[in-house]
Protein backbone atom coordinates (compact mmCIF):
# COMPACT_ATOMS: atom_id res chain seq x y z
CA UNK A 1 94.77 94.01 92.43
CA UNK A 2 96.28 96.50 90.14
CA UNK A 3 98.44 98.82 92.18
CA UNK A 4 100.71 102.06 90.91
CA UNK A 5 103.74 102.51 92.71
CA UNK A 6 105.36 106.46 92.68
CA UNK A 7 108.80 107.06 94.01
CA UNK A 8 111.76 108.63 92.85
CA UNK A 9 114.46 106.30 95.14
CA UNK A 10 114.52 103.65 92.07
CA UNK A 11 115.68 100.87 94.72
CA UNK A 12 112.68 101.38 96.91
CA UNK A 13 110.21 100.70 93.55
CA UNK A 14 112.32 97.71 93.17
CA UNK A 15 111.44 96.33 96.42
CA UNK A 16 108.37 97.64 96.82
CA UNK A 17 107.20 96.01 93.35
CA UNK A 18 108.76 92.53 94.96
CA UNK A 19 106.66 92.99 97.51
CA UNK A 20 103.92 93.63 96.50
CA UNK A 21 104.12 90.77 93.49
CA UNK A 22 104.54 88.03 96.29
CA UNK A 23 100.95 89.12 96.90
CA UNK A 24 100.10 88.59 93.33
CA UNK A 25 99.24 92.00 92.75
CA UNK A 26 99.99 93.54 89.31
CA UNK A 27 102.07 96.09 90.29
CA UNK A 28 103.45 98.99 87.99
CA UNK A 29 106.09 101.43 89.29
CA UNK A 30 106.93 105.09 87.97
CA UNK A 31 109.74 107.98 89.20
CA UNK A 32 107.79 110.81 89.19
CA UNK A 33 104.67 113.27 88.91
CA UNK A 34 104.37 113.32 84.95
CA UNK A 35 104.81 109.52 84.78
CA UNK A 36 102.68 109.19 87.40
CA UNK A 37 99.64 111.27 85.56
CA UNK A 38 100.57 110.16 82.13
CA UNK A 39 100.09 106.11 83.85
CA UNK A 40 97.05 107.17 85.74
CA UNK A 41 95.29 108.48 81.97
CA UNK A 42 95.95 105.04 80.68
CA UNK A 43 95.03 102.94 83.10
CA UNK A 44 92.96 101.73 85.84
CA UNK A 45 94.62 101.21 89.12
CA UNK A 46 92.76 99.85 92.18
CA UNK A 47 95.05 101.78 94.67
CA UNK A 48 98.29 104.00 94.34
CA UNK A 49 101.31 104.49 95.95
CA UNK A 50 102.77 107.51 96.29
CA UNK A 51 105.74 109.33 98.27
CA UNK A 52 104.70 112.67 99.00
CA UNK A 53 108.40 114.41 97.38
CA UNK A 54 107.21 112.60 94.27
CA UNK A 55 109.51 115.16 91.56
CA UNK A 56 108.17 117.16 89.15
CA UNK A 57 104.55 117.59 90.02
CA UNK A 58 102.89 118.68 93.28
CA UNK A 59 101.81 115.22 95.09
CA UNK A 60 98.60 117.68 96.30
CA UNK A 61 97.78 117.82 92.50
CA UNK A 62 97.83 113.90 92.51
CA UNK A 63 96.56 113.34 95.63
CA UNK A 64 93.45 115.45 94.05
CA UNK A 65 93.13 113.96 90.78
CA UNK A 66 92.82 110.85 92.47
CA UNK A 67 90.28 111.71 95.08
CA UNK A 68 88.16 113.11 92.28
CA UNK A 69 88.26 109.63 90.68
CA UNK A 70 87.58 107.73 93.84
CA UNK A 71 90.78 106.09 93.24
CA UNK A 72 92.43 104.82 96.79
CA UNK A 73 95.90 106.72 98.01
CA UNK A 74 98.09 105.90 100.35
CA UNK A 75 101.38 108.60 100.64
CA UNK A 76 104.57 107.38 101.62
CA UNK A 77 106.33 110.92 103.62
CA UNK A 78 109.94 111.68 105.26
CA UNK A 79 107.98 113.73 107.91
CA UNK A 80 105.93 113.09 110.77
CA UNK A 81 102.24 113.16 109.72
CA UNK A 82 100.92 116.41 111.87
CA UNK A 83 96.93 117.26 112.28
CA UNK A 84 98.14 120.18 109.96
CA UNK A 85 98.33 117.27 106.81
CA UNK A 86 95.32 115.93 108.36
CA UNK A 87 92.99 119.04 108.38
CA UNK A 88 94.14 119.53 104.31
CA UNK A 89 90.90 119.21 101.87
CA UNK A 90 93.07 117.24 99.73
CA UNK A 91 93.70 114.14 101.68
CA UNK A 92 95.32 110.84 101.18
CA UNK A 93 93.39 107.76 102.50
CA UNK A 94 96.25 106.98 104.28
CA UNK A 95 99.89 108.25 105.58
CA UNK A 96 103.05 106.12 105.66
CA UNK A 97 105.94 107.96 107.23
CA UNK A 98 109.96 106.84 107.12
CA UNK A 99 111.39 104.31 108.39
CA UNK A 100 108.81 101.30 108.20
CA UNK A 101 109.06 97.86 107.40
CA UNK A 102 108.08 96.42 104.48
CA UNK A 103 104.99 94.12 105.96
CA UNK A 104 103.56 97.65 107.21
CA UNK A 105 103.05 99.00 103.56
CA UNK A 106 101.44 95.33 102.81
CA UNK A 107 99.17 95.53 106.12
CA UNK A 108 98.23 99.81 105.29
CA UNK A 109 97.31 98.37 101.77
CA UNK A 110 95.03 95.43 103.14
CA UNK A 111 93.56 97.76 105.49
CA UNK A 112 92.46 100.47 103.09
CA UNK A 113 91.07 98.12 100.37
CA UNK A 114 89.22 96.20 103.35
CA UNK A 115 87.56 99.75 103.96
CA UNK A 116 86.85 100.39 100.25
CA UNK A 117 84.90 97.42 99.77
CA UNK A 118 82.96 97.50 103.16
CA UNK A 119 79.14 98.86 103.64
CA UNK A 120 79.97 100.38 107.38
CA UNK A 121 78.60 103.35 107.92
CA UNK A 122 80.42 104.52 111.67
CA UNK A 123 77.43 106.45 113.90
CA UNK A 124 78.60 107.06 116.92
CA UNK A 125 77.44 110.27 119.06
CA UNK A 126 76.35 112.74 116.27
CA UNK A 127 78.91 111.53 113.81
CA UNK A 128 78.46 109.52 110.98
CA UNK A 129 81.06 108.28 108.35
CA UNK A 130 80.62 106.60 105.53
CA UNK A 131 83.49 103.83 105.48
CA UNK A 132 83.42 102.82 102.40
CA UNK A 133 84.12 106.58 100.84
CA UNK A 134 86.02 107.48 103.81
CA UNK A 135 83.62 110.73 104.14
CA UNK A 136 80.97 112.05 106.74
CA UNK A 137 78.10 112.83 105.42
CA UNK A 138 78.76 116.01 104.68
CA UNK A 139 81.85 115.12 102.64
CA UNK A 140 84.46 116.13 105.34
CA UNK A 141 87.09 113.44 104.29
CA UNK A 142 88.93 111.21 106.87
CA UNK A 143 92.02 108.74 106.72
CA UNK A 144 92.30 105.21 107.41
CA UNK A 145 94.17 105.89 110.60
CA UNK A 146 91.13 108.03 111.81
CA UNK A 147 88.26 105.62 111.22
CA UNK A 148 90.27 102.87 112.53
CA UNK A 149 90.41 105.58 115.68
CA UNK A 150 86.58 105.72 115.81
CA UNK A 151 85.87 102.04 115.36
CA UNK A 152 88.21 101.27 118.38
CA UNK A 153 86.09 103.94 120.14
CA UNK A 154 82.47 102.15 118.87
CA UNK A 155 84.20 99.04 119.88
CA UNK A 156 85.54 100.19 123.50
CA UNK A 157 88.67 99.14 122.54
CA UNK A 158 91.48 101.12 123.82
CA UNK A 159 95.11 102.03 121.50
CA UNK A 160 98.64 103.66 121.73
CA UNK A 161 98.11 107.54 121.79
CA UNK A 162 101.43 107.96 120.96
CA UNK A 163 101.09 106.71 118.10
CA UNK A 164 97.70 108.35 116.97
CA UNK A 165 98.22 111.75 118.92
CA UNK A 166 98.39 113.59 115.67
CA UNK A 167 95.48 111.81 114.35
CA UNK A 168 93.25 112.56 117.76
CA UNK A 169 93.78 116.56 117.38
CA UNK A 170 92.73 116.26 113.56
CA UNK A 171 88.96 114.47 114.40
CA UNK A 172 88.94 116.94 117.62
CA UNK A 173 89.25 119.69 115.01
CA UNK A 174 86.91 118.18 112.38
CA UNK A 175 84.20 117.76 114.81
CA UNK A 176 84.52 121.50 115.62
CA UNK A 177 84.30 122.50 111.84
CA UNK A 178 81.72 120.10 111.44
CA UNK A 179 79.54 121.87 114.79
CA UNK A 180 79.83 118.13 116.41
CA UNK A 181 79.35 118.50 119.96
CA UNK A 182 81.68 115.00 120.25
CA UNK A 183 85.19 114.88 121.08
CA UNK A 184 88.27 112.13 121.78
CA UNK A 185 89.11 112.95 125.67
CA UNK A 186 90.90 111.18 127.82
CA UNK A 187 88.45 109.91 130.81
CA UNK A 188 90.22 109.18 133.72
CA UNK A 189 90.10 105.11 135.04
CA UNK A 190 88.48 104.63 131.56
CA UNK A 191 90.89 105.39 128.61
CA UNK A 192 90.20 107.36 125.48
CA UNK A 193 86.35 107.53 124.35
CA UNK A 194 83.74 109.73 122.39
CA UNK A 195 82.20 112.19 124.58
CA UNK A 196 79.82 115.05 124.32
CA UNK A 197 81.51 118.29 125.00
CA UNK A 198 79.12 119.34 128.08
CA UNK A 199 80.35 115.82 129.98
């Protein structure tokens, strides 16, 4: 897998291109935006990498060119990941934030190109997502972290909210732009699950 690596902290590309080679990926590594388009023009990259602080271009601008290719992202960020990111038009596949250890990145990256190649389609109460293009049917996008949300809900499997809390308010508010009548609630003796918004 050919995978494009964008940070400015030259000793992180270093070790993330270590890595990620032990993997046997081809892995190419650049220090900012302009590199970053300039590599992305010349090449074909099966995922990127990319630290949201990325200097000298906007990593929205990025994030965007690479949606509009179809072209896998996973941002690497300082901050928190808030339903705020989450609600964005331009989104990443996926959100990394600081500190995290380096078989996390490997596991994110496994997990997104599992979803890229897979022919799921997620219907569960009146929502349906597309797994594969990480869209509903409408073209609202989602990230990994959220369909990994709603197949643990399919699944009646239960997870850490305090981990996904952020991620829980962003589908909540999706649903509502998307006039969904589901919604992630908290059922008492049962755990999180889908429900309609009249139960």
């Amino acid at each position: 897998m050919k995978i494009l690596i964008a940070d400015a902290d030259r000793d992180l590309l270093i070790s993330y291109k270590k890595l990620l080679e032990l993997d046997s990926h081809d892995v190419l590594t650049v220090f900012d935006g302009t590199q970053t388009i300039m590599q992305l023009g010349n090449n074909k990259f099966d995922i990127v990498i990319l630290n949201r602080n990325i200097p000298r271009v906007d990593s929205k601008q990025i994030i965007k060119m690479l949606n509009d290719d179809n072209i896998p992202v996973i941002v690497l960020s300082d901050k928190k990941v808030t339903s705020g990111v989450l609600l964005d038009n331009i989104l990443a596949n996926s959100y990394l934030s600081f500190p995290f250890l380096p078989y996390e990145l490997d596991e994110r990256i496994k997990d997104v190109v599992t979803k890229i190649s897979s022919k799921d389609k997620i219907s569960l109460g009146d929502i349906e997502i597309d797994v594969k293009s990480f869209k509903s049917t409408d073209g609202t996008r989602f990230t990994n972290e959220e369909i990994n949300i709603l197949q643990a809900l399919k699944n009646g499997e239960q997870f850490d909210v305090k981990q996904v809390h952020s991620y829980i308010n962003s589908l909540n508010n999706k649903f509502e732009r998307l006039n969904k009548n589901s919604r992630v609630k908290y059922v008492i003796n049962e755990g999180y699950r889908l429900v309609t918004e009249n139960e």
